[in-house]
Protein backbone atom coordinates (compact mmCIF):
# COMPACT_ATOMS: atom_id res chain seq x y z
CA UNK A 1 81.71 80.20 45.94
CA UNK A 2 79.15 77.31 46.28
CA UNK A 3 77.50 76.38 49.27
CA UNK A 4 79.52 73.08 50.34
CA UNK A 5 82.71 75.22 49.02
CA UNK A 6 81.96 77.61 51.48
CA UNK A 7 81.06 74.85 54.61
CA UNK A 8 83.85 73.26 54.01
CA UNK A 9 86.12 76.43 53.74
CA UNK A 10 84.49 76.66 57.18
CA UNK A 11 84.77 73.12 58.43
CA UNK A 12 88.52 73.46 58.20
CA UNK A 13 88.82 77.12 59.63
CA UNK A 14 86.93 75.97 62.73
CA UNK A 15 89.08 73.16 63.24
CA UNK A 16 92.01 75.00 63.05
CA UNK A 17 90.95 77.55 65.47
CA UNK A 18 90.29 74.98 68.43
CA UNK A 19 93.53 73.65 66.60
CA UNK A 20 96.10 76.67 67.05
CA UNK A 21 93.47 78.82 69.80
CA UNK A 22 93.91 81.87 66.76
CA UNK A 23 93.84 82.03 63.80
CA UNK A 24 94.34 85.40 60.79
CA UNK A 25 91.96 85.84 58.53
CA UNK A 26 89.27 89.08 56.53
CA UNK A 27 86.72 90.21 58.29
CA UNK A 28 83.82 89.10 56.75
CA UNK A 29 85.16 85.10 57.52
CA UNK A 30 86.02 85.94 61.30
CA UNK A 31 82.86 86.83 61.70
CA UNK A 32 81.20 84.97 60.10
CA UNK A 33 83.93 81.98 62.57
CA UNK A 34 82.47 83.69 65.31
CA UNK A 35 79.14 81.40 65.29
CA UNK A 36 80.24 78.28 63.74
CA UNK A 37 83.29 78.69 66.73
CA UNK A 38 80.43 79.06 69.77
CA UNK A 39 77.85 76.44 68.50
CA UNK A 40 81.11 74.02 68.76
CA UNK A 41 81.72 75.57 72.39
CA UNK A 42 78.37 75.34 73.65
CA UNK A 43 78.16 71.36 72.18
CA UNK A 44 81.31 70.93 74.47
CA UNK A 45 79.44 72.18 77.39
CA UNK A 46 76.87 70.38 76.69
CA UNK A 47 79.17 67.22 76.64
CA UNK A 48 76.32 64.33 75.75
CA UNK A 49 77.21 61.70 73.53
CA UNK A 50 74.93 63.29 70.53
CA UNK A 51 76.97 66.45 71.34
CA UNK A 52 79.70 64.96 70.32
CA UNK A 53 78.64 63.41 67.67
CA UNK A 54 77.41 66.84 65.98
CA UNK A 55 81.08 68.25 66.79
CA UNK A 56 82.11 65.32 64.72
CA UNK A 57 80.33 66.08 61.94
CA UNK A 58 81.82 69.73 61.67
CA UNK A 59 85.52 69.25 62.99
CA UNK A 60 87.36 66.28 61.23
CA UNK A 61 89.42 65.61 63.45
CA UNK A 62 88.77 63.46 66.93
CA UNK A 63 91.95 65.08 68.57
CA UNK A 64 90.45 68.12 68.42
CA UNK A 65 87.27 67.20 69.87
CA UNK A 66 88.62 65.13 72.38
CA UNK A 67 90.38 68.12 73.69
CA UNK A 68 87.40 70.88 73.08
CA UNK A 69 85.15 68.57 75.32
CA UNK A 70 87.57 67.68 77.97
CA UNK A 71 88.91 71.55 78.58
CA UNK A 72 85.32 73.41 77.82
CA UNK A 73 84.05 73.35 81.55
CA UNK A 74 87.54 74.68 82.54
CA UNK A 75 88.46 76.96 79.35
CA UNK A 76 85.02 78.74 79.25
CA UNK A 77 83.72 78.26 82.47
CA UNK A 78 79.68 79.05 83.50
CA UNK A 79 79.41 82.41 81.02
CA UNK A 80 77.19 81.56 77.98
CA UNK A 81 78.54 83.01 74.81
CA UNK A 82 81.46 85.62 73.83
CA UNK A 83 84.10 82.94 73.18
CA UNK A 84 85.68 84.58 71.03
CA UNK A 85 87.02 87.83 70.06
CA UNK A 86 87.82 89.94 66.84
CA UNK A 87 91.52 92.23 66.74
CA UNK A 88 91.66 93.77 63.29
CA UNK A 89 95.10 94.19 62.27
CA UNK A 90 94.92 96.49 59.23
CA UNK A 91 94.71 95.75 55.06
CA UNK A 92 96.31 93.02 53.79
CA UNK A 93 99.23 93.61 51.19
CA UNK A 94 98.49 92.73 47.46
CA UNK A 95 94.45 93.57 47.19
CA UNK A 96 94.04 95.57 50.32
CA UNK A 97 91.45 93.37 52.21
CA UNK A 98 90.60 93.94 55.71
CA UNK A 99 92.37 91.36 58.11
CA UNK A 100 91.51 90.56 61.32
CA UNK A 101 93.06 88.08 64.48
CA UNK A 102 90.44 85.96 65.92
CA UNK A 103 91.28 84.08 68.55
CA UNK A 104 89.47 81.49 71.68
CA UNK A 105 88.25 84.13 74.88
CA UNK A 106 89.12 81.30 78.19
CA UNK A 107 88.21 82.43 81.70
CA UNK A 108 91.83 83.14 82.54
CA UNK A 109 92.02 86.45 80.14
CA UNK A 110 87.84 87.42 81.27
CA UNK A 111 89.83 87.92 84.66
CA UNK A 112 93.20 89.30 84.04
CA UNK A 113 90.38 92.21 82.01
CA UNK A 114 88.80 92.58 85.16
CA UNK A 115 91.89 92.57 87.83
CA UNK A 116 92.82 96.16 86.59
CA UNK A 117 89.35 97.54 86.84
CA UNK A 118 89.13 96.49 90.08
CA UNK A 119 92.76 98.39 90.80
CA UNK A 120 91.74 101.31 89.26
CA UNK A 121 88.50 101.50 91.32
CA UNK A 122 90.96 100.65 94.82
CA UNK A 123 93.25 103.39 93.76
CA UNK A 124 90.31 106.21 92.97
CA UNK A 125 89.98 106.95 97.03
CA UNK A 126 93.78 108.55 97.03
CA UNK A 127 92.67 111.08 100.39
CA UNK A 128 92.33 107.70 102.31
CA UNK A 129 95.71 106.32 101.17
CA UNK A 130 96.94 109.62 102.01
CA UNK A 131 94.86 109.94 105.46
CA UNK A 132 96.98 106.40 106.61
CA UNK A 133 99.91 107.92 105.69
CA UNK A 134 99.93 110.97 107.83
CA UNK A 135 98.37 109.23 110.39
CA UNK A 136 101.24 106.58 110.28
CA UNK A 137 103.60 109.28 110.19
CA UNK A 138 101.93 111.12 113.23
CA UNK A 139 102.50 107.55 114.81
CA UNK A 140 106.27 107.55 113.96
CA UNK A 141 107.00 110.74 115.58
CA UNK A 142 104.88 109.95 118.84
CA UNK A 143 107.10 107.14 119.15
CA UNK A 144 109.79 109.05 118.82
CA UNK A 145 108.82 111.73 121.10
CA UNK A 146 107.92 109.20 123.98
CA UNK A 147 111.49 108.30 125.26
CA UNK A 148 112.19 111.75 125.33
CA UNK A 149 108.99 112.65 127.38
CA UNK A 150 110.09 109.50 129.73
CA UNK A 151 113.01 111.32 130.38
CA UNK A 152 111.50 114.82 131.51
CA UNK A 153 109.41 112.93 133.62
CA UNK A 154 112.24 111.21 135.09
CA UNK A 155 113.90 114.46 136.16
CA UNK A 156 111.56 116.27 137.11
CA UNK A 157 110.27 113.60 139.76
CA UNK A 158 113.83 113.69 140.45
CA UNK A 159 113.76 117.40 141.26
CA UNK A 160 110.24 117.24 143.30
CA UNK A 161 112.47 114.70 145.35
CA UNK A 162 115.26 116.73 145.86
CA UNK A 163 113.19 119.95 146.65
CA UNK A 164 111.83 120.88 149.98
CA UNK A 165 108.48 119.76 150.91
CA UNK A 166 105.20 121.91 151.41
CA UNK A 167 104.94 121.08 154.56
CA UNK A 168 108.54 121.84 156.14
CA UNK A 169 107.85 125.05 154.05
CA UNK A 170 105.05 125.76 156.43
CA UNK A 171 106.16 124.94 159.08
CA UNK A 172 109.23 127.16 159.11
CA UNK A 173 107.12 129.65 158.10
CA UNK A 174 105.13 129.48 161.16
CA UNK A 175 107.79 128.88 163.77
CA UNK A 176 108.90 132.44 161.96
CA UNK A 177 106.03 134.16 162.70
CA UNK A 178 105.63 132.74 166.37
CA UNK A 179 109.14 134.51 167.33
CA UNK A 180 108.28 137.29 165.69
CA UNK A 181 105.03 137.51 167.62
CA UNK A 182 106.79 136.54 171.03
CA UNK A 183 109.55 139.75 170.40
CA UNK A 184 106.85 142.16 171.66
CA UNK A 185 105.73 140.58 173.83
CA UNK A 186 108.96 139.27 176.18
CA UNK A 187 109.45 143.45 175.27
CA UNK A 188 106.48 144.33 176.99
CA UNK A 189 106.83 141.96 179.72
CA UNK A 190 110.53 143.30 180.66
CA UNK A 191 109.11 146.28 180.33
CA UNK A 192 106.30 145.91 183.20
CA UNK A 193 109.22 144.38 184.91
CA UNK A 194 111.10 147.29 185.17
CA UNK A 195 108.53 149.66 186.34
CA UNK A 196 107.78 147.41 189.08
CA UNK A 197 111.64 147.89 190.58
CA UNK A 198 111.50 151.48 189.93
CA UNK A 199 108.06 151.84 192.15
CA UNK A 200 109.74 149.56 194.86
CA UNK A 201 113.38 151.57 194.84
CA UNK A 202 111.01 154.76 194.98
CA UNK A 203 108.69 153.32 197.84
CA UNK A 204 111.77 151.87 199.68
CA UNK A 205 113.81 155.40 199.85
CA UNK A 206 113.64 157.20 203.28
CA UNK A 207 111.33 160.64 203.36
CA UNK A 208 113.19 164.08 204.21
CA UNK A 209 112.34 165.67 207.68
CA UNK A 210 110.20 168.77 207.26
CA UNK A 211 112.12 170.49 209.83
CA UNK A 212 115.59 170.07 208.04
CA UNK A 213 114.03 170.50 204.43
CA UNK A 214 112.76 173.98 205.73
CA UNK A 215 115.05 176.63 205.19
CA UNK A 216 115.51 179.50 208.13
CA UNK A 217 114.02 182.46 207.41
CA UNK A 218 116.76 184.92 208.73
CA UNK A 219 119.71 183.65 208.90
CA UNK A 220 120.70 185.36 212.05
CA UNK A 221 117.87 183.68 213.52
């Protein structure tokens, strides 16, 4: 293959990639796509007039160009190089050549790579998922629990209302012990009563005569 064989071979695969966004071809040529595929790119960034002009010269066509310089900023965005990428897909039937999928790397597909890592890296801590969990379950039941601890509460201020209070309590208890302690002591006082009419009845009662209390000694006499 001669020289402007092979830059034209080039010239055509190039456009057709910016063309169709992928394109199948051996290994050796997608690599070899690979530069002539980001010096395009990074003219589009560029975006000059003389930038266009040396896009010209390699892609034929103008509706191509028009397009690669009016979606670059967007497509590619601020990363400089890797705009492309490399699948191989196995050996081609007939002489068994290496074939590979090369196709245009936009912005949109660098972050749909990235979103997953980012999951995977969120889902690593799986004791704090589980920590919220029980603690959301813990919450669940407390709620639960509450009406029915409302509800003891309820009855037994009910019951401290209904019950007797401390202080009639006491106070029975001491009017108790005040009669108990009075008993003895109306007793005693009867008692010191009674002796006194016995000592007046016995004071009161007339003395015997000594002559008739004495008894004759002979009864003759």
């Amino acid at each position: 293959m001669t020289s402007s064989h092979k830059q034209a071979m080039f010239r055509n695969m190039v456009t057709s990639l910016f063309k169709h966004d992928r394109i199948r071809t051996t290994d050796a040529k997608a690599k070899e796509l690979r530069r002539w595929a980001d010096h395009m790119v990074t003219l589009a960034k560029r975006g000059d007039l003389h930038a266009r002009r040396q896009a010209m010269s390699i892609i034929r066509e103008k509706d191509v160009v028009h397009k690669l310089f009016a979606e670059a900023a967007e497509r590619f965005g601020s990363t400089s190089g890797g705009y492309t990428r490399v699948i191989k897909l196995g050996r081609r039937s007939g002489d068994a050549a290496p074939v590979s999928l090369i196709e245009l790397v936009t912005s949109e597909i660098r972050d749909k790579k990235k979103k997953p890592a980012k999951k995977a890296k969120s889902a690593a801590p799986k004791k704090v998922e589980e920590k919220a969990v029980e603690k959301e379950a813990d919450q669940e039941a407390a709620e639960e629990q509450a009406p029915v601890a409302e509800a003891e509460a309820e009855e037994a201020v009910e019951s401290a209302d209904a019950a007797p209070d401390a202080d009639d309590v006491s106070d029975a208890q001491e009017a108790t012990s005040d009669a108990v302690d009075a008993e003895p002591e109306e007793a005693a006082e009867e008692k010191k009563a009674a002796d006194a009419q016995a000592e007046e009845a016995a004071s009161e009662a007339p003395e015997p005569d000594d002559k008739e209390a004495e008894e004759p000694k002979d009864k003759n006499e």
